[in-house]
C-alpha atoms as a PDB file:
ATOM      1  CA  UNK A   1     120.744 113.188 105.795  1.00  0.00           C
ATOM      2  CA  UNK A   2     120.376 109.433 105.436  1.00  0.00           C
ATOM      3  CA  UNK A   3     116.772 107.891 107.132  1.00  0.00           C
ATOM      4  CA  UNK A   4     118.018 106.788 110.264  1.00  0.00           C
ATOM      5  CA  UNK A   5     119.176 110.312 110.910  1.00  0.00           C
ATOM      6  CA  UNK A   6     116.340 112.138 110.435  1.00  0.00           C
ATOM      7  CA  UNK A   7     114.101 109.570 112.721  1.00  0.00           C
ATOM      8  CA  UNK A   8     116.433 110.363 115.416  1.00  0.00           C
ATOM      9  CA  UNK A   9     116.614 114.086 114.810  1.00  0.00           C
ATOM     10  CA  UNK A  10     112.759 114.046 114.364  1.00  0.00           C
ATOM     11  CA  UNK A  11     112.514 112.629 117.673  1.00  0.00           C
ATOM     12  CA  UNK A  12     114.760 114.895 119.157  1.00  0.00           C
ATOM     13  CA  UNK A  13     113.081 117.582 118.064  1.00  0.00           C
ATOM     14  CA  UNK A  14     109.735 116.277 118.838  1.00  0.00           C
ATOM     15  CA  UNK A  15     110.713 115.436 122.333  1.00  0.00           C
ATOM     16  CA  UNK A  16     112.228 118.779 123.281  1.00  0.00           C
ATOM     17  CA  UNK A  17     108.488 120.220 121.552  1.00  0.00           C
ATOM     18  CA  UNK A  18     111.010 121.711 118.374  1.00  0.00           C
ATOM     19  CA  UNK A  19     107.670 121.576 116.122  1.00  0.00           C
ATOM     20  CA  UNK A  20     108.678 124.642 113.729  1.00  0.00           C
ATOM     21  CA  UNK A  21     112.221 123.240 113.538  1.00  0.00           C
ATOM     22  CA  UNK A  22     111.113 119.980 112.985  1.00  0.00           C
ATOM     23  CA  UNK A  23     108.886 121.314 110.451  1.00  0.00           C
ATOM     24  CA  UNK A  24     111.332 123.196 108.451  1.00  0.00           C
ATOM     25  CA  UNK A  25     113.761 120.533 108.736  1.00  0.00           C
ATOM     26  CA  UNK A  26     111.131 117.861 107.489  1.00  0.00           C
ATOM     27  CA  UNK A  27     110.306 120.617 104.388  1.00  0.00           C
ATOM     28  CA  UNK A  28     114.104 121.263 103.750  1.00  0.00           C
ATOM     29  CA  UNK A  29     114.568 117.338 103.618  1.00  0.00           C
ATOM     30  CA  UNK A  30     111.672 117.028 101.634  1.00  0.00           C
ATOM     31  CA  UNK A  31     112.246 119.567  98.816  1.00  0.00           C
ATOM     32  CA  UNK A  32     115.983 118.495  98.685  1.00  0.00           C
ATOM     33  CA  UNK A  33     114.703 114.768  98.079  1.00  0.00           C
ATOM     34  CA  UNK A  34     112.152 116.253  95.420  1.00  0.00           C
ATOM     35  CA  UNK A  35     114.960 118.278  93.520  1.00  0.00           C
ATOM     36  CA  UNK A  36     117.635 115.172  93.351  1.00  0.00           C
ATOM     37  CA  UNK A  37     114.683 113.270  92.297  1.00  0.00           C
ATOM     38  CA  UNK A  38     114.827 110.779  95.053  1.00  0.00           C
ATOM     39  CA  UNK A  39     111.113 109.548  96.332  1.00  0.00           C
ATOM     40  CA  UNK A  40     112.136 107.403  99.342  1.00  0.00           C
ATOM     41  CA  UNK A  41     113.426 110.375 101.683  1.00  0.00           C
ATOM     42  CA  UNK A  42     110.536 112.225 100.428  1.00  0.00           C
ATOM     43  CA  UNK A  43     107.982 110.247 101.114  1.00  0.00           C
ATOM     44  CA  UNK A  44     110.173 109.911 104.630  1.00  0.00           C
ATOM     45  CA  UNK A  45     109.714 113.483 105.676  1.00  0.00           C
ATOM     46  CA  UNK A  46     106.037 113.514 104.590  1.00  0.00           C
ATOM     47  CA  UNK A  47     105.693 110.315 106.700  1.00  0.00           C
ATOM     48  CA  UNK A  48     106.948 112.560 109.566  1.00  0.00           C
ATOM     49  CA  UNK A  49     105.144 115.305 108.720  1.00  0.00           C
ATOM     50  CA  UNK A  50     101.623 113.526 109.071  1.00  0.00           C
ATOM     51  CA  UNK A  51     102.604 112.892 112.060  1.00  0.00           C
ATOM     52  CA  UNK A  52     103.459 116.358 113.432  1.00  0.00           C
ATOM     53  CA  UNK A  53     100.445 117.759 111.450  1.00  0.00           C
ATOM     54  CA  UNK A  54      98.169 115.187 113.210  1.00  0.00           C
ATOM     55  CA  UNK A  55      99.823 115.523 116.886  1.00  0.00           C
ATOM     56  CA  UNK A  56      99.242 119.339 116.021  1.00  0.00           C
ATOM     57  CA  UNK A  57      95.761 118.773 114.743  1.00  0.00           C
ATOM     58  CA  UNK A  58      96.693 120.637 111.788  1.00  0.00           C
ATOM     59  CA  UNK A  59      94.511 117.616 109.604  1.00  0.00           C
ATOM     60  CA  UNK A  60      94.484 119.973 106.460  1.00  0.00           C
ATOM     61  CA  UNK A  61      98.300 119.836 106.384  1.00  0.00           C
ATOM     62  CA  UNK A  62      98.095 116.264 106.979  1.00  0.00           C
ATOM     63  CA  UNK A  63      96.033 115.293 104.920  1.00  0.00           C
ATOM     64  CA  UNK A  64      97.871 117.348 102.138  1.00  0.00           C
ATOM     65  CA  UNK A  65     101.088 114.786 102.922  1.00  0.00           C
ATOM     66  CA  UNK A  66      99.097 111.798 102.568  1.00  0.00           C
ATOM     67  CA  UNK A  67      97.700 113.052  99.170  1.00  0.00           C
ATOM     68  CA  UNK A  68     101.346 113.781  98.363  1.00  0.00           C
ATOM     69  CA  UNK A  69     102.688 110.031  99.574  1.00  0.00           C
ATOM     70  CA  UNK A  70     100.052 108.542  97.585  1.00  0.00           C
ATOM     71  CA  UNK A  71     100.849 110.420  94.349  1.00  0.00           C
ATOM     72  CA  UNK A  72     104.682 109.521  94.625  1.00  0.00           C
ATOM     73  CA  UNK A  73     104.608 106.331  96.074  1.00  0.00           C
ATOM     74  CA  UNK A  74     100.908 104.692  94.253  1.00  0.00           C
ATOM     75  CA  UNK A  75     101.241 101.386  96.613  1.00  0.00           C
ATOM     76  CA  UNK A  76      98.051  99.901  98.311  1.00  0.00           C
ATOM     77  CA  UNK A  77      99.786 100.496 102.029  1.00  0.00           C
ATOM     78  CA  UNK A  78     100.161 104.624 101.129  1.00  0.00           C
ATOM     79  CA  UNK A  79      96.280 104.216 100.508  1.00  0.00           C
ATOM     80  CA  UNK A  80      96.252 101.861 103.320  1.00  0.00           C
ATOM     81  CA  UNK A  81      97.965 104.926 105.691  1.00  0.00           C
ATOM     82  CA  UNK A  82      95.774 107.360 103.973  1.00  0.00           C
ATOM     83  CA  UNK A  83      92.504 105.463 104.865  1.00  0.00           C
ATOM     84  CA  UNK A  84      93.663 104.905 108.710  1.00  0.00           C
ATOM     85  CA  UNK A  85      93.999 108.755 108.485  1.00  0.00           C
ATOM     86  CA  UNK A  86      90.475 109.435 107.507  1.00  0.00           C
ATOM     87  CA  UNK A  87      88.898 106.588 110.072  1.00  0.00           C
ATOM     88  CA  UNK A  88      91.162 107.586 112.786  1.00  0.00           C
ATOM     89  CA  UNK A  89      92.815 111.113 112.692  1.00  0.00           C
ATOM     90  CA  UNK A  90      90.153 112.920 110.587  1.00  0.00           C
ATOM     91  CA  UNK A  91      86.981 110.483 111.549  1.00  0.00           C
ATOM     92  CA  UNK A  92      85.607 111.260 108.341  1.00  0.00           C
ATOM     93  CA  UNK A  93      84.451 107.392 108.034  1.00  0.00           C
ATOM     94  CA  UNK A  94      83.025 108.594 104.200  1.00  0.00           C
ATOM     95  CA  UNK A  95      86.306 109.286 102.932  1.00  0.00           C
ATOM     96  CA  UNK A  96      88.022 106.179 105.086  1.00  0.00           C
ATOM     97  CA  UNK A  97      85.281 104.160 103.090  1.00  0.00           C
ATOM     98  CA  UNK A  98      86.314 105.945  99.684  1.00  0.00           C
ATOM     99  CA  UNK A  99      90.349 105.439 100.426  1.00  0.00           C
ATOM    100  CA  UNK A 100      90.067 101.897 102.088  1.00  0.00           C
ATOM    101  CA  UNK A 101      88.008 100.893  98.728  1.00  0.00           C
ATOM    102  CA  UNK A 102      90.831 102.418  96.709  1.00  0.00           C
ATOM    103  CA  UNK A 103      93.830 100.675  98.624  1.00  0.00           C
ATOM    104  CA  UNK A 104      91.617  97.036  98.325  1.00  0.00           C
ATOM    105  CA  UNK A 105      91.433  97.650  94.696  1.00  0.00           C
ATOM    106  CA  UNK A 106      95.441  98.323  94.408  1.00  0.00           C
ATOM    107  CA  UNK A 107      96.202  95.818  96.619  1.00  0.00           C
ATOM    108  CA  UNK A 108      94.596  93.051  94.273  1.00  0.00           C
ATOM    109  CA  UNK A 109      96.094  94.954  91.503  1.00  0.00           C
ATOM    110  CA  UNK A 110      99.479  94.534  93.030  1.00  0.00           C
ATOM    111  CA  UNK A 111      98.888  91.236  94.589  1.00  0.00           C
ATOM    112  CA  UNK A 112      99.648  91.970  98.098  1.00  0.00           C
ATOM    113  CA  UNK A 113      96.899  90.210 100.322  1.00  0.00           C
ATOM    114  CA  UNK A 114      98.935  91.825 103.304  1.00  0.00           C
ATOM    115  CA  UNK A 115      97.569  95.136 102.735  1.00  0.00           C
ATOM    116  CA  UNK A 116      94.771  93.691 101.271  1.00  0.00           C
ATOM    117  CA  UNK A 117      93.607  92.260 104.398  1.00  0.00           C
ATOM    118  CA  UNK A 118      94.311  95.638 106.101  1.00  0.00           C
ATOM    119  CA  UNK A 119      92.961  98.086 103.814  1.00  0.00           C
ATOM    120  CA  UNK A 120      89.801  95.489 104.338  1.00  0.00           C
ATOM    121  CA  UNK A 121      89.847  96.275 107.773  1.00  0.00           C
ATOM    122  CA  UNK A 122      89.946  99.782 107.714  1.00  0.00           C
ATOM    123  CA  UNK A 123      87.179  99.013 104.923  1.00  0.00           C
ATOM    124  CA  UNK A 124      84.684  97.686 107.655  1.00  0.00           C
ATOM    125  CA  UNK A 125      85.505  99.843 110.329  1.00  0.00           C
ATOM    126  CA  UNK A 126      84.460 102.731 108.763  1.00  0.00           C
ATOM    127  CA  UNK A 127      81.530 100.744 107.085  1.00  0.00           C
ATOM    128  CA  UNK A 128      80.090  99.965 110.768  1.00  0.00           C
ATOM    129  CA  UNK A 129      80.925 103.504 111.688  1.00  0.00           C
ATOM    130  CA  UNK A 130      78.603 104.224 108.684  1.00  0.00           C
ATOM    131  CA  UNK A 131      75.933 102.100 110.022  1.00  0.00           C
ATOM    132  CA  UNK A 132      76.549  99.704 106.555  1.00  0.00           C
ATOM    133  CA  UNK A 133      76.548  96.245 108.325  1.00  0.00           C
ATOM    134  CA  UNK A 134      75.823  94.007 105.225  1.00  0.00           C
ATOM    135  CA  UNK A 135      78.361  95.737 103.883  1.00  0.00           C
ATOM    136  CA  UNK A 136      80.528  94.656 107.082  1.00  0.00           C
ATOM    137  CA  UNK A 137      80.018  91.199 106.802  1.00  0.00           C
ATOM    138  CA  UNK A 138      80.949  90.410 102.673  1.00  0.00           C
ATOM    139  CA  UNK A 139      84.503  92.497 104.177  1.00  0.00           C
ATOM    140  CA  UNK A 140      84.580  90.010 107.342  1.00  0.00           C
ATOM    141  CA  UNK A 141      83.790  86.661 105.174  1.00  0.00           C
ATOM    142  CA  UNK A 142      86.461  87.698 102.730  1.00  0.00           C
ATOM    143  CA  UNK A 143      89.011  88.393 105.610  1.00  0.00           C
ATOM    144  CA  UNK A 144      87.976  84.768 106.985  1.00  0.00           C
ATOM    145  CA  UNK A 145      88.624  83.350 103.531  1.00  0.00           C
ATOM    146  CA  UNK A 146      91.757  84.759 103.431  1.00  0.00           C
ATOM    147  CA  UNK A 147      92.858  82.935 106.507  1.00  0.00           C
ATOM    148  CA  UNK A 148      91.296  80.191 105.871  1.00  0.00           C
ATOM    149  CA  UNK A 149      93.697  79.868 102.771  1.00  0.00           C
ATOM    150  CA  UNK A 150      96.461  81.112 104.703  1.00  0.00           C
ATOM    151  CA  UNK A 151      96.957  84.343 102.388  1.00  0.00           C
ATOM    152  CA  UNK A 152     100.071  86.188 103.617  1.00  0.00           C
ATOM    153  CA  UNK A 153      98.625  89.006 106.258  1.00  0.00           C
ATOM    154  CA  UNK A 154      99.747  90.661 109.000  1.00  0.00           C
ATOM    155  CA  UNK A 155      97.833  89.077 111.959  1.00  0.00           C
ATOM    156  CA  UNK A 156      96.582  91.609 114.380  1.00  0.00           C
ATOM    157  CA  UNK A 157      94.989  94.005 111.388  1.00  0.00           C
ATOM    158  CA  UNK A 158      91.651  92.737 112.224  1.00  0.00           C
ATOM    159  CA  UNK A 159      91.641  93.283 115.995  1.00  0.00           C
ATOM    160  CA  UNK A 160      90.295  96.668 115.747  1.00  0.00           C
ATOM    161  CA  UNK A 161      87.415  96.193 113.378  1.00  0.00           C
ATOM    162  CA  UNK A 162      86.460  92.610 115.459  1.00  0.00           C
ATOM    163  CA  UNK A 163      86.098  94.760 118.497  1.00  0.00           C
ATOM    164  CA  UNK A 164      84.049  97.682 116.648  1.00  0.00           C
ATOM    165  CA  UNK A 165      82.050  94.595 115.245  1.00  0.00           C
ATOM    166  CA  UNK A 166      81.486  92.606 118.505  1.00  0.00           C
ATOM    167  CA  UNK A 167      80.715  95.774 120.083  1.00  0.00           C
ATOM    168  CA  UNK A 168      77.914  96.725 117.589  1.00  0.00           C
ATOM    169  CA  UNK A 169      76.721  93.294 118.074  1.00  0.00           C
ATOM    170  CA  UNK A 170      77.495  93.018 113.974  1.00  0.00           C
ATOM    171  CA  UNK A 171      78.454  89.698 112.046  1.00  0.00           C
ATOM    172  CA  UNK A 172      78.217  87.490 115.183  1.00  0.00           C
ATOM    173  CA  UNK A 173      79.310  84.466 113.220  1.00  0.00           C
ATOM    174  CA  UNK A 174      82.509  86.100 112.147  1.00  0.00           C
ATOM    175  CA  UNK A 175      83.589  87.335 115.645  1.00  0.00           C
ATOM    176  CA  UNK A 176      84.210  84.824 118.453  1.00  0.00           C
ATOM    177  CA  UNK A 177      81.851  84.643 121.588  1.00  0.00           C
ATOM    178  CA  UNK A 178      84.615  85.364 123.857  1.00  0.00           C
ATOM    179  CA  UNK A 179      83.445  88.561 126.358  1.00  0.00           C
ATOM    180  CA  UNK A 180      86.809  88.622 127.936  1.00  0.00           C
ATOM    181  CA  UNK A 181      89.301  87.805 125.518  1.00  0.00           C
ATOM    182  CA  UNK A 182      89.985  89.927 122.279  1.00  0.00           C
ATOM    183  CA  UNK A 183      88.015  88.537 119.188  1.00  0.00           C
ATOM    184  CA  UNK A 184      88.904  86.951 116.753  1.00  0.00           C
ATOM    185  CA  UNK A 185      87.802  85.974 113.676  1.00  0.00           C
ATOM    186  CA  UNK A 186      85.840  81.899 113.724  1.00  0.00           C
ATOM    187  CA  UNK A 187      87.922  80.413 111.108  1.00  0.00           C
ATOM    188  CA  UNK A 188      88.548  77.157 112.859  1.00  0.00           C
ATOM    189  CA  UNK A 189      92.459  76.542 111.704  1.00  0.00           C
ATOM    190  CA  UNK A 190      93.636  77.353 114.596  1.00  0.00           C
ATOM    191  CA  UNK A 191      94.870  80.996 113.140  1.00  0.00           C
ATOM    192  CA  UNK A 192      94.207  83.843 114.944  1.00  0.00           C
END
């Protein structure tokens, strides 16, 4: 079954509320990938699979298919996607902390300031969540460097952790003054 496939029978299956179908179907896909020693439609079905596990609240399971993505795949976004599942699905902001630190680190390693810049976000979310706001501000000043120097990102990473920051009232001269607009970061080149 080739990716586009399995979205579309995923969603089918999803939609009609199919969960132990889609299940076995995701495990039958998976194992099958694992045996002709392909990663790509493995890590594929465990994609899916976080995602049932999480709609199901079944975070164990989940969190078992993000261990398993990381392990096959070793990029900064699978610790990237592994972080957002700790700040987000799990809120364990420690281990979103731990991960995000982890996917920074591979990131540089790998050279790729685009999930760089994201794993830094989910960095200082779960850093404010933490109540580490020094902490929150060396992530936001690096994040402002980095487009400052126009570093390729993916704009719109840093929404979520301005808001959480301008909330808390954290790193005011990061986050613009704006109350009705969404922040942004105060880089003043006109990117943001």
């Amino acid at each position: 079954m080739d990716e586009q496939e399995l979205d579309g029978v995923v969603a089918r299956l999803l939609q009609e509320e199919q969960y132990a179908i889609a299940e076995k179907t995701l495990r039958r896909v998976h194992a099958e990938a694992l045996e002709a020693n392909r990663v790509d439609p493995a890590v594929r079905a465990l994609g899916h699979l976080t995602g049932l596990y999480t709609m199901q609240e079944s975070l164990g399971d989940a969190e078992d298919c993000h261990a398993e993505i990381e392990k096959l795949e070793g990029t900064a976004w699978s610790l990237v996607s592994f972080s957002w599942f700790y700040l987000y699905g799990k809120q364990d902001f420690q281990e979103a902390a731990v991960k995000s630190e982890e996917a920074i680190a591979r990131a540089r390693q790998q050279g790729d300031t685009s999930a760089l810049y994201a794993a830094l976000s989910a960095r200082g979310q779960s850093l404010i969540k933490l109540d580490r706001s020094a902490e929150v501000e060396e992530v936001l000043a690096e994040m402002l460097e980095m487009v400052s120097q126009r570093k390729k990102l993916v704009p719109g990473d840093e929404l979520l952790l301005l808001e959480l920051a301008k909330s808390k009232g954290i790193a005011q001269q990061y986050v613009s003054p704006d109350s009705n607009d969404r922040p942004t970061l105060l880089s003043g080149t006109g990117f943001h």
